[in-house]
C-alpha atoms as a PDB file:
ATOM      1  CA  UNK A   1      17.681   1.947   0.437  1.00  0.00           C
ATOM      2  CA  UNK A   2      14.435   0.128   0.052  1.00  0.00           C
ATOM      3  CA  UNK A   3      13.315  -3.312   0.184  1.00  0.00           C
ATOM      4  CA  UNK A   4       9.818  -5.202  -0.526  1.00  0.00           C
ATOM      5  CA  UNK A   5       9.431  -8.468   1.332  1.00  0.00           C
ATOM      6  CA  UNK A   6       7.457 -11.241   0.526  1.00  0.00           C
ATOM      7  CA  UNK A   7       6.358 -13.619   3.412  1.00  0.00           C
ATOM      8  CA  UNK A   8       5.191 -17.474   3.082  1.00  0.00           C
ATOM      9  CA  UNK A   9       4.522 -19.576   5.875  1.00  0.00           C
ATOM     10  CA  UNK A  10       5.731 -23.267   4.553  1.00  0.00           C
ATOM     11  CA  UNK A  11       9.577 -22.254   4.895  1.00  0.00           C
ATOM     12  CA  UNK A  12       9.376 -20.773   8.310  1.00  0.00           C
ATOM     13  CA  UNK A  13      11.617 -22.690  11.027  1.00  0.00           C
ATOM     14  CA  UNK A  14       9.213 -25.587  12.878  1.00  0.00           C
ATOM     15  CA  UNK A  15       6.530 -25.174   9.978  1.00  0.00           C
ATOM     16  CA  UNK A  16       6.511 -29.175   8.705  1.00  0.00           C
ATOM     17  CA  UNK A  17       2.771 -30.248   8.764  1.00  0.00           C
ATOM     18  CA  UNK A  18      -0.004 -28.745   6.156  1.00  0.00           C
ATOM     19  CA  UNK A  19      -2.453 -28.345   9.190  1.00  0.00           C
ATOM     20  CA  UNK A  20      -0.022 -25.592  10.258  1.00  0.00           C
ATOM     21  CA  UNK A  21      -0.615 -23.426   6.798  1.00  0.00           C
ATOM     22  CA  UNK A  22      -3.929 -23.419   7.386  1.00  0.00           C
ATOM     23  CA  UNK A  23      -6.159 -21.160   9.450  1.00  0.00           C
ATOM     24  CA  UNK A  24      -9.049 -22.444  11.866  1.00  0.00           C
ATOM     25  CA  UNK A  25      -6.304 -24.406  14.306  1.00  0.00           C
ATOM     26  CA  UNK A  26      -4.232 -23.908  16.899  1.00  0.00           C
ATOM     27  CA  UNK A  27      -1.092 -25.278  14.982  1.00  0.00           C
ATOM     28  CA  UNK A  28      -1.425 -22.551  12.856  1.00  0.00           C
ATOM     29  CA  UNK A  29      -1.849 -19.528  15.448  1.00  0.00           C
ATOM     30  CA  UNK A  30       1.698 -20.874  16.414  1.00  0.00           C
ATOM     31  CA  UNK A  31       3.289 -20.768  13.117  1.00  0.00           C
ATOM     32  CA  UNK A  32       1.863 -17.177  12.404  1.00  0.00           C
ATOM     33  CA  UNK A  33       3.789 -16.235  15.792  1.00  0.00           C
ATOM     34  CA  UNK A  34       6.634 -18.377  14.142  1.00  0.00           C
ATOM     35  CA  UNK A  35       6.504 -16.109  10.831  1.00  0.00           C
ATOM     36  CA  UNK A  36       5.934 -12.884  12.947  1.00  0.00           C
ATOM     37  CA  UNK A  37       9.227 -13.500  14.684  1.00  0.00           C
ATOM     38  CA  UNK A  38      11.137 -14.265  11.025  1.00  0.00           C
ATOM     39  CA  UNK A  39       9.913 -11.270   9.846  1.00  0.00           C
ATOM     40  CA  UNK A  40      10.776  -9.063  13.090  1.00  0.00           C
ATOM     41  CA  UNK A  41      14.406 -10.068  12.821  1.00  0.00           C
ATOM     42  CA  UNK A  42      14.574  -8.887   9.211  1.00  0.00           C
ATOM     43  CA  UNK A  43      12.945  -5.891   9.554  1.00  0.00           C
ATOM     44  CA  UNK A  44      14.892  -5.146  12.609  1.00  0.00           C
ATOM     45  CA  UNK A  45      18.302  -5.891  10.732  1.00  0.00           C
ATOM     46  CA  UNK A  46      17.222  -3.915   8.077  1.00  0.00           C
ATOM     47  CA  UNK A  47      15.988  -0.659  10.464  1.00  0.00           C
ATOM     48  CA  UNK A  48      19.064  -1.190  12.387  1.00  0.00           C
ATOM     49  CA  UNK A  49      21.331  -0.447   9.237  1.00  0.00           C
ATOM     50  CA  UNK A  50      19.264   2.775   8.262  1.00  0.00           C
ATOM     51  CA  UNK A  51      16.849   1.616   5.434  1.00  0.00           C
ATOM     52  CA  UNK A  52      14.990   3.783   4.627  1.00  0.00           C
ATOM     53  CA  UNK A  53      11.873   2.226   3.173  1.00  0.00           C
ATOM     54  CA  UNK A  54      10.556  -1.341   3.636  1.00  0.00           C
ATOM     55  CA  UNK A  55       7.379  -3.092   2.518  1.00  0.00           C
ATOM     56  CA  UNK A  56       6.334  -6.196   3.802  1.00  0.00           C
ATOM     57  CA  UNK A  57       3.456  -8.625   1.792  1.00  0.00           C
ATOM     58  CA  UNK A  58       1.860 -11.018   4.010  1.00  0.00           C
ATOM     59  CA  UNK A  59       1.961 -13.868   1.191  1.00  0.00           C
ATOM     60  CA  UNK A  60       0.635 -16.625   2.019  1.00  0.00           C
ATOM     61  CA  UNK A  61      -2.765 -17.450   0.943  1.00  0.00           C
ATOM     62  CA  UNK A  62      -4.656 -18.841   4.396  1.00  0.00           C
ATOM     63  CA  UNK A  63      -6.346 -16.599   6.063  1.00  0.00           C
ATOM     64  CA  UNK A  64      -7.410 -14.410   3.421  1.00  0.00           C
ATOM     65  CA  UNK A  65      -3.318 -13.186   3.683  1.00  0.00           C
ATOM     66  CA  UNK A  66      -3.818 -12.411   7.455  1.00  0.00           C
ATOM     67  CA  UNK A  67      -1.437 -14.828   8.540  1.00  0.00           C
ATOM     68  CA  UNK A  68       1.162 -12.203  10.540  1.00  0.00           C
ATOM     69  CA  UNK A  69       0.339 -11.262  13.819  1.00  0.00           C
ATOM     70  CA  UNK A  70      -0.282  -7.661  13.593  1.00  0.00           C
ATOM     71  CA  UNK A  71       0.408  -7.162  17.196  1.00  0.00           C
ATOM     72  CA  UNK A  72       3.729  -8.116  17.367  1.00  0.00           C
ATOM     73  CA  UNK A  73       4.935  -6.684  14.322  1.00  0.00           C
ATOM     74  CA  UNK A  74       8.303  -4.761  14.457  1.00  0.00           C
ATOM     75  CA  UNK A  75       7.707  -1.082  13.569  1.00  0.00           C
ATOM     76  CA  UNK A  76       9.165   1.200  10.999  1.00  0.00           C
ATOM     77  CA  UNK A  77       7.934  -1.498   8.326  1.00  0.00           C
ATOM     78  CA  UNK A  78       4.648  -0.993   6.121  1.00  0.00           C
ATOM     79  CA  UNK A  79       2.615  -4.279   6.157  1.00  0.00           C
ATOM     80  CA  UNK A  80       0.332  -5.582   3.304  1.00  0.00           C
ATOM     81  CA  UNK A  81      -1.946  -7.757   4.671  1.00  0.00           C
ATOM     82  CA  UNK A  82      -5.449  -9.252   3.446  1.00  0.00           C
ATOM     83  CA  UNK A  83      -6.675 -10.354   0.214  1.00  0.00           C
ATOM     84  CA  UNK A  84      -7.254 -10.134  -2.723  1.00  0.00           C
ATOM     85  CA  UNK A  85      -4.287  -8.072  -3.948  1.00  0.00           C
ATOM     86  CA  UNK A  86      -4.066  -6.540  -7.174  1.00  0.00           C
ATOM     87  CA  UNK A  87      -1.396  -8.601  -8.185  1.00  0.00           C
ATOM     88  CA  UNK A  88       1.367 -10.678  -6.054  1.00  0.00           C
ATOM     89  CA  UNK A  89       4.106  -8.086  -6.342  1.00  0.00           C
ATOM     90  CA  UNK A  90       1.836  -5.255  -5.227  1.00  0.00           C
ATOM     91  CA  UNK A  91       3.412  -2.061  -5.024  1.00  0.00           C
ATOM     92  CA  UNK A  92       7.393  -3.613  -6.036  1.00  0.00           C
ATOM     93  CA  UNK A  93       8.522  -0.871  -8.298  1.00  0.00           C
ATOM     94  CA  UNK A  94      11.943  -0.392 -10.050  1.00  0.00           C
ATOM     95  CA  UNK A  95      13.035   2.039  -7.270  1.00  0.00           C
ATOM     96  CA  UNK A  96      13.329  -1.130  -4.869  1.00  0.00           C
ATOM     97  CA  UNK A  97      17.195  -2.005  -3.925  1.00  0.00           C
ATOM     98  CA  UNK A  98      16.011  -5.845  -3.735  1.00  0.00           C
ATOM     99  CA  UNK A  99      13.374  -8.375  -3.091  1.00  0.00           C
ATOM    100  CA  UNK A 100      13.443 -10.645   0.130  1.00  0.00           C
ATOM    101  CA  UNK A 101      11.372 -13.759   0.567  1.00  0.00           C
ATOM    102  CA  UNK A 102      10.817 -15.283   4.341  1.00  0.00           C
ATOM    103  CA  UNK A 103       9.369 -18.485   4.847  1.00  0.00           C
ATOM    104  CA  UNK A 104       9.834 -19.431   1.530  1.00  0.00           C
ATOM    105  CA  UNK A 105       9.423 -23.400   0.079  1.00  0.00           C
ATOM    106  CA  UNK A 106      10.698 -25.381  -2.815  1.00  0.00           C
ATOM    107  CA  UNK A 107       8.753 -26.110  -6.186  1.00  0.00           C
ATOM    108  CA  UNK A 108       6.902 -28.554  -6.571  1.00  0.00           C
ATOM    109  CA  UNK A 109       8.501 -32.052  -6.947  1.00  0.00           C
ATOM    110  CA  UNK A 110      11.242 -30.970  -5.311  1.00  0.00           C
ATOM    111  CA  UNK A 111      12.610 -34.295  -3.003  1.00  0.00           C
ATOM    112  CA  UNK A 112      12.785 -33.829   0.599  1.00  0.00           C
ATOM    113  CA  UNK A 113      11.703 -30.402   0.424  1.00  0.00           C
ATOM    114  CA  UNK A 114       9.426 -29.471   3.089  1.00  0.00           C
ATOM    115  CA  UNK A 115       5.747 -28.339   1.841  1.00  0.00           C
ATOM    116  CA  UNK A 116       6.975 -28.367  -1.491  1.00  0.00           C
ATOM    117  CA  UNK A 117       4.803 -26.573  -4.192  1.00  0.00           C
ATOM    118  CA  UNK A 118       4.102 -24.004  -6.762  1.00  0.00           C
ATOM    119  CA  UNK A 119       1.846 -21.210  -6.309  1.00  0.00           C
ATOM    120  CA  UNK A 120      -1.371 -23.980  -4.899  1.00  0.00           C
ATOM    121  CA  UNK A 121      -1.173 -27.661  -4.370  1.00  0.00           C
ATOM    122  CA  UNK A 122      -4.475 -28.294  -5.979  1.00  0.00           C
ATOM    123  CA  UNK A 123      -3.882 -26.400  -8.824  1.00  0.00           C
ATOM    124  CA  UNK A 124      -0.625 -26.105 -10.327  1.00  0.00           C
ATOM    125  CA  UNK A 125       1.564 -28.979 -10.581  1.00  0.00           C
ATOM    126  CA  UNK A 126       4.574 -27.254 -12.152  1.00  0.00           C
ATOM    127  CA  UNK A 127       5.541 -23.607 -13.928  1.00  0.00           C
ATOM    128  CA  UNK A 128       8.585 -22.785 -16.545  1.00  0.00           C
ATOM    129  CA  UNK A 129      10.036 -19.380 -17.615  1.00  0.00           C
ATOM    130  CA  UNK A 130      11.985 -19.886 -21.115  1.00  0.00           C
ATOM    131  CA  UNK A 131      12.267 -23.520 -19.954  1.00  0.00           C
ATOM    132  CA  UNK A 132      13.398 -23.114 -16.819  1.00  0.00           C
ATOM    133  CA  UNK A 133      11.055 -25.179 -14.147  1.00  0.00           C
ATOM    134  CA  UNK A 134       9.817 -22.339 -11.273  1.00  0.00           C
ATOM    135  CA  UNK A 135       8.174 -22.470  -8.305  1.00  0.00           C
ATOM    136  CA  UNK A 136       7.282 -19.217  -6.316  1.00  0.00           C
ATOM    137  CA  UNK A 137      11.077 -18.136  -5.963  1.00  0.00           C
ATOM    138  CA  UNK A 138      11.645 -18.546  -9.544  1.00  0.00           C
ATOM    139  CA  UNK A 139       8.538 -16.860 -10.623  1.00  0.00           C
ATOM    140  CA  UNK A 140       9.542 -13.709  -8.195  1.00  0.00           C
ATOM    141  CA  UNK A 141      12.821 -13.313  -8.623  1.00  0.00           C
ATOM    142  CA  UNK A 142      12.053 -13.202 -12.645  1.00  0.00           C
ATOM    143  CA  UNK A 143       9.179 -11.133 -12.096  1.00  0.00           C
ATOM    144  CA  UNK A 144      11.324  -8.712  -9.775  1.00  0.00           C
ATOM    145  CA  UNK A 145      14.255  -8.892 -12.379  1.00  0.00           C
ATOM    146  CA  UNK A 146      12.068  -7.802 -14.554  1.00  0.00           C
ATOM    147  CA  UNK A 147      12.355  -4.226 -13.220  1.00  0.00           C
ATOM    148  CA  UNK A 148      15.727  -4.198 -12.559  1.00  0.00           C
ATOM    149  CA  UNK A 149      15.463  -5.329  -8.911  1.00  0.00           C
ATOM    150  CA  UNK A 150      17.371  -8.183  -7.862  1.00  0.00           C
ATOM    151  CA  UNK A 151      16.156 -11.032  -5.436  1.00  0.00           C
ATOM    152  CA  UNK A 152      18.971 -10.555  -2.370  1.00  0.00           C
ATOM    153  CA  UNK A 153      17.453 -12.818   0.135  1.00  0.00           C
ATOM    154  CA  UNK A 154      15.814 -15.979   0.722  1.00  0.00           C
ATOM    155  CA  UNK A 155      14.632 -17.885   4.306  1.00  0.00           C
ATOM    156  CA  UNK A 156      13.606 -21.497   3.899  1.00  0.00           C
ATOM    157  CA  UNK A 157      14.607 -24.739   4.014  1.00  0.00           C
ATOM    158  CA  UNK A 158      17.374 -26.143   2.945  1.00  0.00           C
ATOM    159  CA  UNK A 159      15.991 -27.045  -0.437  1.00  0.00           C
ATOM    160  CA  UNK A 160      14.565 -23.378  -0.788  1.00  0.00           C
ATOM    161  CA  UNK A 161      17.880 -22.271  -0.306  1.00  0.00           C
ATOM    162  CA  UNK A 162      19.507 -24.418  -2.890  1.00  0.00           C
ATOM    163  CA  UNK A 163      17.131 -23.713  -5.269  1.00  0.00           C
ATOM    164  CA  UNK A 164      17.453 -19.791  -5.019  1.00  0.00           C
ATOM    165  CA  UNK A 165      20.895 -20.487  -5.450  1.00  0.00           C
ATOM    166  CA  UNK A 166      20.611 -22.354  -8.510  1.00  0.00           C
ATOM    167  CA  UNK A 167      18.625 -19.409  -9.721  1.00  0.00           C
ATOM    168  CA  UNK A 168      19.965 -16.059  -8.790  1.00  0.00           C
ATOM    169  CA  UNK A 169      24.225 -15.405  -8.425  1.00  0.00           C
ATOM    170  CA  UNK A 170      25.115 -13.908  -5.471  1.00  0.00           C
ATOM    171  CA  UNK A 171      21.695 -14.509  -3.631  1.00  0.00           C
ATOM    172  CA  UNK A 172      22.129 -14.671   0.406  1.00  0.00           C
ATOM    173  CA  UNK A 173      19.958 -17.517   2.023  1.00  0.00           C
ATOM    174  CA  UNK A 174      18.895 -18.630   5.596  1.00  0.00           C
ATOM    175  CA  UNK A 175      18.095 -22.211   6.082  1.00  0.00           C
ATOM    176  CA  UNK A 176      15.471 -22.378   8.277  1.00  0.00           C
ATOM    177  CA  UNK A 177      15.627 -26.080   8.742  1.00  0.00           C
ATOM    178  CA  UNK A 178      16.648 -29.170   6.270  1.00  0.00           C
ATOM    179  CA  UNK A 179      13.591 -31.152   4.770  1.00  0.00           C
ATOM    180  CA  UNK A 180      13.643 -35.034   4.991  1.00  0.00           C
ATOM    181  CA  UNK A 181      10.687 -35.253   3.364  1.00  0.00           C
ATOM    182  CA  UNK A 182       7.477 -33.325   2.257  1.00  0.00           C
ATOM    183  CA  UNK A 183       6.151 -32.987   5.932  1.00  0.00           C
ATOM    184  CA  UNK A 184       9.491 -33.734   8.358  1.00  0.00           C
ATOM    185  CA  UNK A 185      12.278 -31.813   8.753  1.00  0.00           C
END
């Protein structure tokens, strides 16, 4: 089996303030430690259970996309890290089994979602596939689904969650914490 992972740091577990997204602080050297752990457990689920091939995209935009801790990174995983990438799926090809996204956040506008938005805060407000309202879940899974490989797991919040849900049948999710509002959970 084989499985391409996307990582965002808004959705990881004691991620609530935007000063923690953001590189140059050290709120954010603990919440790359935070998403270093997140994606350790996955990938060590996954080698534990014999996959065979797994891809890991460090997706979040800070840091030029060097927002995992390289160091501490679970072997037997191949890690995408930096920026720019040719494109956000980089290297997800129909022979994947499934798409996983850890850390993940709601779309924008979403209430009481933590860190809510849709691709960047500044720029994009909101984003619809045949009138369907996306955020980054929604634009991955149909991007994903779009060569036959289905979105099989989602980390976030509890809004995250629900919202993969909403979009994909049969998707398995990890709430990571539930969202009072855009910046307390």
């Amino acid at each position: 089996m084989r499985f391409y992972i996307i990582t965002d740091i808004e959705g990881v577990e004691g991620v609530v303030l935007p000063v923690q997204t953001e590189s140059g602080n050290p709120m954010y050297e603990k919440a790359r430690r935070l998403l270093t752990r997140e994606v350790n457990i996955v990938v060590e689920t996954l080698n534990n259970i014999g996959v065979e091939e797994i891809i890991v995209l460090d997706g979040h935009g800070a840091n030029q996309a060097y927002n995992l801790v390289y160091e501490e990174l679970t072997p037997g995983a191949k890690y995408i890290m930096g920026s720019p990438w040719p494109n956000y799926l980089t290297m997800l090809t129909s022979n994947f089994d499934g798409l996983m996204l850890i850390g993940a956040h709601a779309m924008a506008g979403t209430k009481g979602a933590v860190l809510d938005h849709t691709m960047s805060s500044r720029a994009w407000r909101c984003a619809y596939i045949n009138d369907v309202p996306v955020g980054e879940i929604g634009i991955s899974a149909f991007y994903a689904g779009s060569l036959g490989v289905p979105l099989v797991f989602v980390s976030g919040d509890d809004k995250a969650c629900l919202e993969a849900k909403n979009l994909v049948s049969g998707v398995e999710t990890a709430i990571t914490k539930y969202g009072l509002t855009r910046t307390s959970a």
